[in-house]
C-alpha atoms as a PDB file:
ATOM      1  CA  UNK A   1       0.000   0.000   0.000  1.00  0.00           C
ATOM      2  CA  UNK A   2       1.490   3.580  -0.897  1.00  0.00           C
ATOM      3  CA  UNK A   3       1.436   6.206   1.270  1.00  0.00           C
ATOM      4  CA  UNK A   4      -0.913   8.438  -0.200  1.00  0.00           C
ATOM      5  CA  UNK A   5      -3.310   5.155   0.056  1.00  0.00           C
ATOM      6  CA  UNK A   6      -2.079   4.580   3.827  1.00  0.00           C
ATOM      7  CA  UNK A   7      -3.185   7.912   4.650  1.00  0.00           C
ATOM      8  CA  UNK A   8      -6.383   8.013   3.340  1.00  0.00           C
ATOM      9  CA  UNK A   9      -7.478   4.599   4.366  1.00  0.00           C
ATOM     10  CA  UNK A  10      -5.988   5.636   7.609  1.00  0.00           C
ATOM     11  CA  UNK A  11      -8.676   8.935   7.775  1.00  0.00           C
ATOM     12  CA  UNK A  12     -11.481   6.900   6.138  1.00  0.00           C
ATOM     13  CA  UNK A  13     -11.512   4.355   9.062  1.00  0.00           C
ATOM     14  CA  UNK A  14     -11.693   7.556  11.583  1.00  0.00           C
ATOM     15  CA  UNK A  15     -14.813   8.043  10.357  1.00  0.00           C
ATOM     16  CA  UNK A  16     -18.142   7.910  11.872  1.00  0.00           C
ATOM     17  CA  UNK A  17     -19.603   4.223  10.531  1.00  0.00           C
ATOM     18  CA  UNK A  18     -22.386   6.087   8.575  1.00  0.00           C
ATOM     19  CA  UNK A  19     -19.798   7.810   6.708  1.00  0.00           C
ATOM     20  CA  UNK A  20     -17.528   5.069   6.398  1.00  0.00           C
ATOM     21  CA  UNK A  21     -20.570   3.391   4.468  1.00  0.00           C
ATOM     22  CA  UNK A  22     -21.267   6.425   2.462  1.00  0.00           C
ATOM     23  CA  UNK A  23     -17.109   6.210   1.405  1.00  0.00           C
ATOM     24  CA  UNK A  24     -17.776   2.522   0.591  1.00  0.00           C
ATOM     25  CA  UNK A  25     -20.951   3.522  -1.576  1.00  0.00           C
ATOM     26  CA  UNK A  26     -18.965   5.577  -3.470  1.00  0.00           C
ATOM     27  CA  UNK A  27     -16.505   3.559  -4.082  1.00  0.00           C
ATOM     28  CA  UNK A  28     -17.736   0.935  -5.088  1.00  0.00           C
ATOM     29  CA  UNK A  29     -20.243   2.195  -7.514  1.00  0.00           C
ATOM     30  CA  UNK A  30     -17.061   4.229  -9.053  1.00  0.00           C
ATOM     31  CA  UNK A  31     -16.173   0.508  -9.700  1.00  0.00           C
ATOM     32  CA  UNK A  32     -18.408  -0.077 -12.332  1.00  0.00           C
ATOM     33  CA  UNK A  33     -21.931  -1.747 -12.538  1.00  0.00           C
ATOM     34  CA  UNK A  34     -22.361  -5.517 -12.839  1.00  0.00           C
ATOM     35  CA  UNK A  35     -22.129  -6.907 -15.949  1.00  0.00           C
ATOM     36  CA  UNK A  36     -26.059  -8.036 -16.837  1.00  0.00           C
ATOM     37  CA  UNK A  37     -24.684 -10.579 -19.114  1.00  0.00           C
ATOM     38  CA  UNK A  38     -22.346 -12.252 -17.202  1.00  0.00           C
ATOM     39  CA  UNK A  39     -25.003 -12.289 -14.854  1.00  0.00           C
ATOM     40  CA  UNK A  40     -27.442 -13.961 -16.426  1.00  0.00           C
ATOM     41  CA  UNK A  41     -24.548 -16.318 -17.795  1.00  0.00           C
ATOM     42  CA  UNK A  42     -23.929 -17.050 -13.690  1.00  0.00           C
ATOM     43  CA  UNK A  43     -27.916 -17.419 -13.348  1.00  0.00           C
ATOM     44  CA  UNK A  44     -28.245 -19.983 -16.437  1.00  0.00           C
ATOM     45  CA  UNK A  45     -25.728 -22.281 -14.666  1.00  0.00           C
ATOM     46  CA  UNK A  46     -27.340 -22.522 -11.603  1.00  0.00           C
ATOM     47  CA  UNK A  47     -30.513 -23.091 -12.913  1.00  0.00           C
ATOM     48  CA  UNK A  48     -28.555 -26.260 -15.356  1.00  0.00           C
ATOM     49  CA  UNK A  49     -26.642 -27.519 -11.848  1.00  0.00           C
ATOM     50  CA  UNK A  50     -30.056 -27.504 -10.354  1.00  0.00           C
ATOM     51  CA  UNK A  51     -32.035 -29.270 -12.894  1.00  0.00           C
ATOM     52  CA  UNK A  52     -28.757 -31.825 -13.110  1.00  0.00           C
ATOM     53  CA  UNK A  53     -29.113 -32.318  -9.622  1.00  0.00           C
ATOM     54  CA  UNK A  54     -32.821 -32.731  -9.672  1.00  0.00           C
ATOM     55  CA  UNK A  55     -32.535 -35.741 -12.134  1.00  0.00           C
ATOM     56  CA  UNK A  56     -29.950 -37.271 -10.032  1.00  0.00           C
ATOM     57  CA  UNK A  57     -26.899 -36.279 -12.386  1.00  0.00           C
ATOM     58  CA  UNK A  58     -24.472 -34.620  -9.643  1.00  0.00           C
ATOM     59  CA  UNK A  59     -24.994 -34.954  -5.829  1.00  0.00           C
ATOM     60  CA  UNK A  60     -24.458 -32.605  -3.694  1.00  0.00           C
ATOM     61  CA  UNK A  61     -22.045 -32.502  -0.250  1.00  0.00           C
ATOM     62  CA  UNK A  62     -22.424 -30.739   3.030  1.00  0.00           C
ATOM     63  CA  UNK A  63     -20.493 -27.279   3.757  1.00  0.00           C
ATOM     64  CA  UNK A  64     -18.741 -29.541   5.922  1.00  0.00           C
ATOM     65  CA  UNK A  65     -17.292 -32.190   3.467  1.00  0.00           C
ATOM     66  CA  UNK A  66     -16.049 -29.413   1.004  1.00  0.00           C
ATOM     67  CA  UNK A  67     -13.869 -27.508   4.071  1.00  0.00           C
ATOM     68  CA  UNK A  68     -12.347 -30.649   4.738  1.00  0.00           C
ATOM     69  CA  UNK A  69     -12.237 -31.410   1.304  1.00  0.00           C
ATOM     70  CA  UNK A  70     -10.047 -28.354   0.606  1.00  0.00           C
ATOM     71  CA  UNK A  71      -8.268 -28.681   3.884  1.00  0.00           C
ATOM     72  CA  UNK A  72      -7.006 -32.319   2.949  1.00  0.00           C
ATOM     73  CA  UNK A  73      -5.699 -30.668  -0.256  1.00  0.00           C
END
């Protein structure tokens, strides 16, 4: 992190926690909007992961089994 970024983040998290939100806001929406196609891309596969698990394509696992999943990795 520069310094010029130090120091701001630095006075940013001085703020009040309404204003931190309203610095947030802003920042983020200066970030762009979401992409309507890609969502709709994202909301297409769920909907084909769904119906494949509905006819008994792919099962599902817990939250459980996946973290130790990944932690056995």
């Amino acid at each position: 992190m520069n310094e010029r970024v130090k120091v701001i983040t630095e006075q940013a998290l001085a703020l009040p926690r309404h204003e931190q939100e309203e610095v947030y806001r802003a920042l983020a929406d200066s970030l762009g909007k979401p992409d309507a196609a890609i969502d709709e891309a994202w909301l297409d596969e769920a909907e084909d992961r769904l119906a494949a698990y509905d006819r008994g394509e792919i099962a599902s696992v817990t939250l459980d089994e996946l973290i130790a999943a990944r932690k056995a990795r």
